[in-house]
PDB file of N, CA and C in Angstrom:
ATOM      1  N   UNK A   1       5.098 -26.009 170.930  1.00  0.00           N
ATOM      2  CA  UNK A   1       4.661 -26.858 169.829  1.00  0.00           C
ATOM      3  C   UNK A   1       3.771 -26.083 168.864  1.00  0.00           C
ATOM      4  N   UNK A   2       3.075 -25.191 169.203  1.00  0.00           N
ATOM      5  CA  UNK A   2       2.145 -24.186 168.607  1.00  0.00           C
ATOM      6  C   UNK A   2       2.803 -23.281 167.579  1.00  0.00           C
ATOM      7  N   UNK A   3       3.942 -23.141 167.570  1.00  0.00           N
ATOM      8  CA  UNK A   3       4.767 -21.947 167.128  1.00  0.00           C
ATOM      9  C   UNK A   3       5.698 -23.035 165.889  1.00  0.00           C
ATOM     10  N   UNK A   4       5.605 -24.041 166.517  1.00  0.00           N
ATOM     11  CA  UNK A   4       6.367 -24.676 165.326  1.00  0.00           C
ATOM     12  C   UNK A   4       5.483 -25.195 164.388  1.00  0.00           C
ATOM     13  N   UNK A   5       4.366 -25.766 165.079  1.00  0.00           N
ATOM     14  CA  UNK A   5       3.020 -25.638 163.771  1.00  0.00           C
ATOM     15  C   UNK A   5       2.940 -24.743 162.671  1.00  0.00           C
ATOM     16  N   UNK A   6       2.706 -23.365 163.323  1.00  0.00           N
ATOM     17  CA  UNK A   6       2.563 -22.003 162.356  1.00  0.00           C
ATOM     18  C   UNK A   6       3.616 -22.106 161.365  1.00  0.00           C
ATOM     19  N   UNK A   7       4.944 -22.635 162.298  1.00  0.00           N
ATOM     20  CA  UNK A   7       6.243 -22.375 161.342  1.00  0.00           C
ATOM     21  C   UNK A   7       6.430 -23.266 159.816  1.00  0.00           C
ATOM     22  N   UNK A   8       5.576 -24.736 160.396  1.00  0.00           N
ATOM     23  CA  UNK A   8       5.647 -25.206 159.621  1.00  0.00           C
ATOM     24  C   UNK A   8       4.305 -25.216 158.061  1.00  0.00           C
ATOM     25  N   UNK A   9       3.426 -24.373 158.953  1.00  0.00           N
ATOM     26  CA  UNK A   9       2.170 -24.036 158.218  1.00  0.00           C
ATOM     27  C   UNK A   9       3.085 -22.777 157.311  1.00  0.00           C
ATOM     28  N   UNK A  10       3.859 -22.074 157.653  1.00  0.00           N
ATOM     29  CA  UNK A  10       3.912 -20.628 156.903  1.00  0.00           C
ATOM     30  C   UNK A  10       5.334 -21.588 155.646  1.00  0.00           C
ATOM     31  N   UNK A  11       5.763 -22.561 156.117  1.00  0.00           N
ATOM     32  CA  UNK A  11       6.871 -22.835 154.835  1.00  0.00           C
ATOM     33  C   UNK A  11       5.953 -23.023 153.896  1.00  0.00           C
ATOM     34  N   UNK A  12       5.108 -24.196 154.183  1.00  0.00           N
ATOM     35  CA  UNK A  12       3.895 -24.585 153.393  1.00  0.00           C
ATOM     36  C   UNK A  12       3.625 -23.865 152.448  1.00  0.00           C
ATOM     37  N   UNK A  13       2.812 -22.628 152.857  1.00  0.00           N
ATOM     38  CA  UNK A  13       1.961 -21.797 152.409  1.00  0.00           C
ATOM     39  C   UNK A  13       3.251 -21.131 151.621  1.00  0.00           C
ATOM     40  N   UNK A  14       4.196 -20.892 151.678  1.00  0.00           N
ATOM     41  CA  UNK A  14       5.551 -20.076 150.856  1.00  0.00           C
ATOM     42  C   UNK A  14       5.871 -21.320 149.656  1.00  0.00           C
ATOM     43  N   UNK A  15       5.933 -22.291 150.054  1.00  0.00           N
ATOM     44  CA  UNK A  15       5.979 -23.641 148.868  1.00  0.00           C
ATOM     45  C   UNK A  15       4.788 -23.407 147.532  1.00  0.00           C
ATOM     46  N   UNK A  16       3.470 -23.280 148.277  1.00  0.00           N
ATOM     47  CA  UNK A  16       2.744 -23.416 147.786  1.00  0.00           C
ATOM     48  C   UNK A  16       2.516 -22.425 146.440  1.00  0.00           C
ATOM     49  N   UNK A  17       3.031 -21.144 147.333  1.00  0.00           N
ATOM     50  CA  UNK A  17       3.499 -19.742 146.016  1.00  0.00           C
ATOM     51  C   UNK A  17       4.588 -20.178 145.269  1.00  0.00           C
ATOM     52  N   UNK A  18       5.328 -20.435 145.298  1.00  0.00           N
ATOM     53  CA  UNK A  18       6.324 -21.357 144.825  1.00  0.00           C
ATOM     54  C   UNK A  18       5.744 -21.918 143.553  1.00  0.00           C
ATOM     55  N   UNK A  19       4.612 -23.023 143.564  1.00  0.00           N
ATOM     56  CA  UNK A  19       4.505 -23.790 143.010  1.00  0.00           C
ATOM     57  C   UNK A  19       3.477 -22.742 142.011  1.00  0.00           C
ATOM     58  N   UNK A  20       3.042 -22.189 142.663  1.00  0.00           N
ATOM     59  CA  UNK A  20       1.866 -21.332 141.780  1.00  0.00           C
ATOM     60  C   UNK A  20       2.646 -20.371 140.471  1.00  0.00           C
ATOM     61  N   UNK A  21       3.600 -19.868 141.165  1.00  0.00           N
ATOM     62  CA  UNK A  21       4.773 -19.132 140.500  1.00  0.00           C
ATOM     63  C   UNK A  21       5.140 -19.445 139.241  1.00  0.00           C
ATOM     64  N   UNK A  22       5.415 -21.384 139.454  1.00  0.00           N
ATOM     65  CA  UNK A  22       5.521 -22.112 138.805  1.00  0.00           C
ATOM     66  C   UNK A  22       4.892 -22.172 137.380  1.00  0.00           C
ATOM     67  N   UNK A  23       4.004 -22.281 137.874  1.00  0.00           N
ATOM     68  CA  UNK A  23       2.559 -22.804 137.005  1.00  0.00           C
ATOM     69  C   UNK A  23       2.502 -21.370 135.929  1.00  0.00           C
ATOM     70  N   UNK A  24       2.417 -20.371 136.705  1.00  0.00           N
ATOM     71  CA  UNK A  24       2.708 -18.993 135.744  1.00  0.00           C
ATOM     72  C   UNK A  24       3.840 -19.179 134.750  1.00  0.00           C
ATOM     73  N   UNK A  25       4.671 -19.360 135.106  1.00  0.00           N
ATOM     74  CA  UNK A  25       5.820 -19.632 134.870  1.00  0.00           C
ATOM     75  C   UNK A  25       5.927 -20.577 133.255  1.00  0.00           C
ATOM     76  N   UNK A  26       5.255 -21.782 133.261  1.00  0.00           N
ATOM     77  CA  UNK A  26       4.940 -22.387 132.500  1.00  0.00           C
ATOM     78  C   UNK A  26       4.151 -21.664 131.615  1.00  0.00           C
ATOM     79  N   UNK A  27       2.712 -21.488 131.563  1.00  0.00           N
ATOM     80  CA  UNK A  27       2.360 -21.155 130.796  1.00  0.00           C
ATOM     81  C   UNK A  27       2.848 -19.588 130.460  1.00  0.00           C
ATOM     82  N   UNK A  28       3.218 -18.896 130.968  1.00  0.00           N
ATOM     83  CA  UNK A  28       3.711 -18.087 130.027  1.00  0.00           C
ATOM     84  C   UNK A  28       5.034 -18.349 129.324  1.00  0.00           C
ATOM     85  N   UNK A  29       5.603 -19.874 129.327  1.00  0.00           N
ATOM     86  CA  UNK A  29       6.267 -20.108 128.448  1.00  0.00           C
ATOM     87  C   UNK A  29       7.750 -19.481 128.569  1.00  0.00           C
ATOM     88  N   UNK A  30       8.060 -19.067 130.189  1.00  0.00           N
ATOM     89  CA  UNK A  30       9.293 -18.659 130.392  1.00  0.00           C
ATOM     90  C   UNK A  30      10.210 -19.307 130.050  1.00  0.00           C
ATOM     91  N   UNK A  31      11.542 -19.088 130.238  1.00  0.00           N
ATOM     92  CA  UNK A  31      12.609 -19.380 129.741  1.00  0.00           C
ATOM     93  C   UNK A  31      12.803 -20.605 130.819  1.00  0.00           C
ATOM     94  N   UNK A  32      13.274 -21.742 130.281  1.00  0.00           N
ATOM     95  CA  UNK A  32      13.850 -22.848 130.858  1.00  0.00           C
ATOM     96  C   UNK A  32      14.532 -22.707 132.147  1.00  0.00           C
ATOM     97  N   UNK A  33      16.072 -21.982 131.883  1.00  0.00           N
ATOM     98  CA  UNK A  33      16.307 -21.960 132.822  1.00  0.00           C
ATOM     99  C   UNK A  33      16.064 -21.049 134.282  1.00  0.00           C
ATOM    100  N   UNK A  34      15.083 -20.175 134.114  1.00  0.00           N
ATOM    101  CA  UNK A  34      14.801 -19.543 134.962  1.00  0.00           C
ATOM    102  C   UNK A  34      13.427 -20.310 135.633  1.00  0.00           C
ATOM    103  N   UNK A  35      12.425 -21.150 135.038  1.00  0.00           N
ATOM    104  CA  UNK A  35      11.754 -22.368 135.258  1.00  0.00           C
ATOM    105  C   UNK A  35      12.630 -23.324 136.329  1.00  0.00           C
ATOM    106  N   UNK A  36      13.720 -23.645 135.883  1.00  0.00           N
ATOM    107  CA  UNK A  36      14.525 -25.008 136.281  1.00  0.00           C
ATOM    108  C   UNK A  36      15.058 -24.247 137.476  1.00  0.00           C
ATOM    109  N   UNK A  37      15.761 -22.710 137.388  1.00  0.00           N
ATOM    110  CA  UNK A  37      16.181 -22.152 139.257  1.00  0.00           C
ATOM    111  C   UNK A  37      14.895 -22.453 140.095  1.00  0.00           C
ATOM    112  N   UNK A  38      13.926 -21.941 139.496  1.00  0.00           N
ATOM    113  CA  UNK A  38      12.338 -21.525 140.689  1.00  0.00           C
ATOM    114  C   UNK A  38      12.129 -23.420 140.917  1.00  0.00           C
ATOM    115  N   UNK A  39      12.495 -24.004 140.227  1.00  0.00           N
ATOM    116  CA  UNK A  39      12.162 -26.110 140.675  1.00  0.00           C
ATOM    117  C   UNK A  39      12.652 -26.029 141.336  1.00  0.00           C
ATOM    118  N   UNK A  40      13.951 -26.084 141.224  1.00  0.00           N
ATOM    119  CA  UNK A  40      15.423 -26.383 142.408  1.00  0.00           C
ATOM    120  C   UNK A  40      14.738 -25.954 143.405  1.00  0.00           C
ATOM    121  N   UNK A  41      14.516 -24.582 143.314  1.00  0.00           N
ATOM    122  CA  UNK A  41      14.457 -23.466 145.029  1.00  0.00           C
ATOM    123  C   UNK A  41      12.717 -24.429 145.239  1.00  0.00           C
ATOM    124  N   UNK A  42      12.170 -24.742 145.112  1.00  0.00           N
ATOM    125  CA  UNK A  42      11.198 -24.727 145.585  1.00  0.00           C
ATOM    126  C   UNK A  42      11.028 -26.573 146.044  1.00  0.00           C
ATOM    127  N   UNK A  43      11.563 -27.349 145.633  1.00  0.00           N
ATOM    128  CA  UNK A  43      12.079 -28.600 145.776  1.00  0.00           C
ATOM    129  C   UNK A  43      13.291 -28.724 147.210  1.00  0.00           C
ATOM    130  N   UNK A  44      13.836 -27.573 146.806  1.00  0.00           N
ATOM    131  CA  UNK A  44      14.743 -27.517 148.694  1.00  0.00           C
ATOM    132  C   UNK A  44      13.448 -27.145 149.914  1.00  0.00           C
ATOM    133  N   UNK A  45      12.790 -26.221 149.388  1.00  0.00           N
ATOM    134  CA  UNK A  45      12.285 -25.657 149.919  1.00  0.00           C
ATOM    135  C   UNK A  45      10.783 -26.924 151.219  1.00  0.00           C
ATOM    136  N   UNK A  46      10.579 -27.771 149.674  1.00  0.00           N
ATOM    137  CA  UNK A  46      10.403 -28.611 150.325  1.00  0.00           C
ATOM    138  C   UNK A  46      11.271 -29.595 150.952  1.00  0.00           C
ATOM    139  N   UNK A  47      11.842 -30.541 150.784  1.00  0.00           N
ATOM    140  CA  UNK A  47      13.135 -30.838 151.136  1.00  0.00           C
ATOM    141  C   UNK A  47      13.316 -30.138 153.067  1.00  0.00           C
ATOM    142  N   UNK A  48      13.468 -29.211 152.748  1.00  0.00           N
ATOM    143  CA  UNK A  48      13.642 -28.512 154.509  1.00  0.00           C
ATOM    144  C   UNK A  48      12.649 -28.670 155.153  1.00  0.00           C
ATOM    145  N   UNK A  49      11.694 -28.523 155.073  1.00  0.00           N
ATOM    146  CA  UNK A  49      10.659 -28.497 155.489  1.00  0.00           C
ATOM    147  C   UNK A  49      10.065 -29.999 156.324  1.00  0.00           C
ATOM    148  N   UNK A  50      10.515 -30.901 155.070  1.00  0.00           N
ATOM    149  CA  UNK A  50      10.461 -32.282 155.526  1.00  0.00           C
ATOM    150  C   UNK A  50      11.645 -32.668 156.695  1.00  0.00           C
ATOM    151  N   UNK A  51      12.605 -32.033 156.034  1.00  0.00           N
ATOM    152  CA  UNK A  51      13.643 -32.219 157.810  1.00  0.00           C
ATOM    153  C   UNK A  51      13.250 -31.405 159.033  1.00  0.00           C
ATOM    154  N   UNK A  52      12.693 -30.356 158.610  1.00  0.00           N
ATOM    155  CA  UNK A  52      11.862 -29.627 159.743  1.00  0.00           C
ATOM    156  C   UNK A  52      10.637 -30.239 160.506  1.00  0.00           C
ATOM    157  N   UNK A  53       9.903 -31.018 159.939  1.00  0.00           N
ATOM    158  CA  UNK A  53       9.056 -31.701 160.661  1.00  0.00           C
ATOM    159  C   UNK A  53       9.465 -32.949 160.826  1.00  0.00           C
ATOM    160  N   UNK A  54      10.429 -33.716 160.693  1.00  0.00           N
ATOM    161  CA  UNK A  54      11.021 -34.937 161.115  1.00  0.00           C
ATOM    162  C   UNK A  54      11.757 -34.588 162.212  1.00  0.00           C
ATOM    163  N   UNK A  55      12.570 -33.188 162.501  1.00  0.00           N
ATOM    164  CA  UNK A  55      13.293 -33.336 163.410  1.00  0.00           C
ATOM    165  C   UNK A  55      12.777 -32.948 164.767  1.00  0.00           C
ATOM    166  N   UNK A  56      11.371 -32.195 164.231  1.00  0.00           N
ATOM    167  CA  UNK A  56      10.813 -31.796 165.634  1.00  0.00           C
ATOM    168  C   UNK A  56       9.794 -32.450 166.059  1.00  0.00           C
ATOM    169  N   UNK A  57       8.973 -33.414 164.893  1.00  0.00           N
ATOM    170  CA  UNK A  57       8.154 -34.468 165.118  1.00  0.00           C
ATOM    171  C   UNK A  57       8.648 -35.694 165.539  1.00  0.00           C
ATOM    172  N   UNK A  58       9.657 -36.244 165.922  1.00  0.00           N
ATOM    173  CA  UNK A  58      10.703 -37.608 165.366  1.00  0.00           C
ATOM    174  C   UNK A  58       9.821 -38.264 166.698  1.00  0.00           C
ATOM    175  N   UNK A  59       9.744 -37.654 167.765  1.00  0.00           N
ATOM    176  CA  UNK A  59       9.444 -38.582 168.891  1.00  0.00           C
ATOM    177  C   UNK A  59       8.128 -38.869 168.785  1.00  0.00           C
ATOM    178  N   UNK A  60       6.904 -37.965 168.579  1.00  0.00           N
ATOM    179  CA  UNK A  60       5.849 -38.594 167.852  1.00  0.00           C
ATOM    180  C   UNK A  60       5.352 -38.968 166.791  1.00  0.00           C
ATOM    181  N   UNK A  61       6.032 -39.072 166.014  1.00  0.00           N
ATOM    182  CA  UNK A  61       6.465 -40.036 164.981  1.00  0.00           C
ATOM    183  C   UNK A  61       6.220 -41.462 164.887  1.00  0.00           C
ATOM    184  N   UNK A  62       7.714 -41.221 165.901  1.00  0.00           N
ATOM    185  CA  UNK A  62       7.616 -42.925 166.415  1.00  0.00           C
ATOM    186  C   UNK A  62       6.520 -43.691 167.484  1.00  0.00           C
ATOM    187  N   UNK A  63       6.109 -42.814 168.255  1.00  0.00           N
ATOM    188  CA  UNK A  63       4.862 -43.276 169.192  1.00  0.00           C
ATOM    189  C   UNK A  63       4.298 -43.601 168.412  1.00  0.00           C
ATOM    190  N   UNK A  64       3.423 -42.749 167.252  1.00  0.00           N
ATOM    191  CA  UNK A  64       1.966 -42.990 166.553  1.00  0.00           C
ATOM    192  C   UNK A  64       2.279 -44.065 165.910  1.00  0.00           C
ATOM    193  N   UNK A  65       3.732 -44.593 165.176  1.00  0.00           N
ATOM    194  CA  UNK A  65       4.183 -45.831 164.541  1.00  0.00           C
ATOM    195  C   UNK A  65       4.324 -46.930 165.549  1.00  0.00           C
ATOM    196  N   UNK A  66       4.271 -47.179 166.380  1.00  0.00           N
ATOM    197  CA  UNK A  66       4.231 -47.947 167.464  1.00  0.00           C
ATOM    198  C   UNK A  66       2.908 -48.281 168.328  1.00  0.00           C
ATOM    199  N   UNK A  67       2.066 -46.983 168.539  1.00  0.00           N
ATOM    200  CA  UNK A  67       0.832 -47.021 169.267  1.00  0.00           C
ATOM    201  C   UNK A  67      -0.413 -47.880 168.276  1.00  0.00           C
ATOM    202  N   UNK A  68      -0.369 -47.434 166.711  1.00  0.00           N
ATOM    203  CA  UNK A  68      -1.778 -47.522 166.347  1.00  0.00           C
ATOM    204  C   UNK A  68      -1.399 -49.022 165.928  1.00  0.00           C
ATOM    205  N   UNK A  69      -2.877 -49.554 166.105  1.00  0.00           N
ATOM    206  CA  UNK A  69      -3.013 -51.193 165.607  1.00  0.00           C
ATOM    207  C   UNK A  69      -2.634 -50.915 164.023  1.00  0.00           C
ATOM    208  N   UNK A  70      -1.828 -52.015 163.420  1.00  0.00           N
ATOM    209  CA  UNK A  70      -1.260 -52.241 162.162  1.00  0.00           C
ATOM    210  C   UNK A  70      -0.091 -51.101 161.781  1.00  0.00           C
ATOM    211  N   UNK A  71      -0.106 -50.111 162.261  1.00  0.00           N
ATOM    212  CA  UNK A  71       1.250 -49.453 162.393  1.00  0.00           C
ATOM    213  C   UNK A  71       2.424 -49.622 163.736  1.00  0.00           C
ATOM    214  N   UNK A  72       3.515 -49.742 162.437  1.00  0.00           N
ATOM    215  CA  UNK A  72       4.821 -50.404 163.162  1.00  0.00           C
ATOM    216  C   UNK A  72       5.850 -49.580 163.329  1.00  0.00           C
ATOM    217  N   UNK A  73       6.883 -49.599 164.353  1.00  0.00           N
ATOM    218  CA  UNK A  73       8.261 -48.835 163.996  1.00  0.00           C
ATOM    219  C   UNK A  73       8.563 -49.464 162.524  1.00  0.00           C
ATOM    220  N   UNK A  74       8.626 -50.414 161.490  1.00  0.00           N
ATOM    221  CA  UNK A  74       8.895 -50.476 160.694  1.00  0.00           C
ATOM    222  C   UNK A  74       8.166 -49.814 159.593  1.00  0.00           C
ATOM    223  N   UNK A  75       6.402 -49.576 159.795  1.00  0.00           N
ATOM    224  CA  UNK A  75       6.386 -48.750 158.914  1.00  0.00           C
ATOM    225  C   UNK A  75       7.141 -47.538 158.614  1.00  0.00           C
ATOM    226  N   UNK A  76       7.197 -47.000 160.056  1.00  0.00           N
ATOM    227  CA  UNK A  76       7.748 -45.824 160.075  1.00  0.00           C
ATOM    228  C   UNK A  76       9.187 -45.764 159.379  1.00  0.00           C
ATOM    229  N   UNK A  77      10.158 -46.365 159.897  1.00  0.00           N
ATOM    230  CA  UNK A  77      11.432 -46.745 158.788  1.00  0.00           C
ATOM    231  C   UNK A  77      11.040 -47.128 157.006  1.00  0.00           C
ATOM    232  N   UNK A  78      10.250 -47.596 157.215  1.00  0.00           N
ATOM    233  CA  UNK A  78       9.766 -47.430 155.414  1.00  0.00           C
ATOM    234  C   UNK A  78       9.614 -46.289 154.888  1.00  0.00           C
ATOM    235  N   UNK A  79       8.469 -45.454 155.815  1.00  0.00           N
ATOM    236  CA  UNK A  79       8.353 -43.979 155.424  1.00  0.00           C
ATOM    237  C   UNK A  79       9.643 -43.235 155.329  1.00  0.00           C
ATOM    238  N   UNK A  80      10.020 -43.114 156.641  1.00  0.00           N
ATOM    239  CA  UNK A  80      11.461 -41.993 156.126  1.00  0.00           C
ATOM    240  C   UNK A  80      12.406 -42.258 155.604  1.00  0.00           C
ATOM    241  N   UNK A  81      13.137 -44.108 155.058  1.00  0.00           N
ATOM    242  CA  UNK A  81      13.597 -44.397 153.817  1.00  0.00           C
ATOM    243  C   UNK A  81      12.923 -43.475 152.706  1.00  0.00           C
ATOM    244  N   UNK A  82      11.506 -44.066 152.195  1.00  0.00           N
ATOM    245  CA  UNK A  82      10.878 -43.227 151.122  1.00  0.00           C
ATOM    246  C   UNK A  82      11.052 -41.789 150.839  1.00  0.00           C
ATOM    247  N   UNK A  83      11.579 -40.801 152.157  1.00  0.00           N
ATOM    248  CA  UNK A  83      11.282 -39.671 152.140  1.00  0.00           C
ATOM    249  C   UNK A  83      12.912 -39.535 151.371  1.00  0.00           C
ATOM    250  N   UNK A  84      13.728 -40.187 152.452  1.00  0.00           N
ATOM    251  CA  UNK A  84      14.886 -39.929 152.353  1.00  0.00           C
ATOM    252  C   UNK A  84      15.806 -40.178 150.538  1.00  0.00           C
ATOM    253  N   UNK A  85      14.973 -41.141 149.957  1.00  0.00           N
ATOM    254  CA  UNK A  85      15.037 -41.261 148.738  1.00  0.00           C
ATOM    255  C   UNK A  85      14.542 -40.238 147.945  1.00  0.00           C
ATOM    256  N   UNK A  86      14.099 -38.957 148.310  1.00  0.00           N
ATOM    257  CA  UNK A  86      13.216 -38.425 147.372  1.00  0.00           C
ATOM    258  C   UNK A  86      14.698 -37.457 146.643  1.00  0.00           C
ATOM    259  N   UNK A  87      15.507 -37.096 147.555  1.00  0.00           N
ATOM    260  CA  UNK A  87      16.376 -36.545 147.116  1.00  0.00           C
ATOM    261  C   UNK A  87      17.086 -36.964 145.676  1.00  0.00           C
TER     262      UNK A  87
END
């Protein structure tokens, strides 16, 4: 479980350059479409990431949506509808 933490800490931290990239990106007023590749890639990038921690979190997931007072398996189906819409 430790190793998939890191794994999921190091996409993070690669998103996060991503986004910074971004931001350069903008203000120096780059070209559109080379702006609009670095969105895409960095929008999958999240995107995976979120299936990466759903698929290896899924079972505590659902406990913590089930265990805590006022959280439900239905919240939880709300949430990963929401996620699943982001696409």
């Amino acid at each position: 479980m430790k190793q998939h933490r890191k794994n999921i800490f190091n996409r993070l931290r690669r998103i996060e350059g991503q986004i910074q990239g971004l931001q350069r990106m903008v203000e120096r007023e780059a070209p559109c479409v080379e702006i609009l590749v670095q969105l895409a890639a960095a929008t999958s990038a999240l995107k995976n990431t979120g299936n990466a921690i759903i698929q290896n979190y899924l079972m505590r997931c659902i406990d913590e949506a089930s265990d805590e007072p006022g959280n439900t398996m239905d919240d939880f189906q709300k949430a990963l509808t929401r996620y699943i819409g982001m696409s």
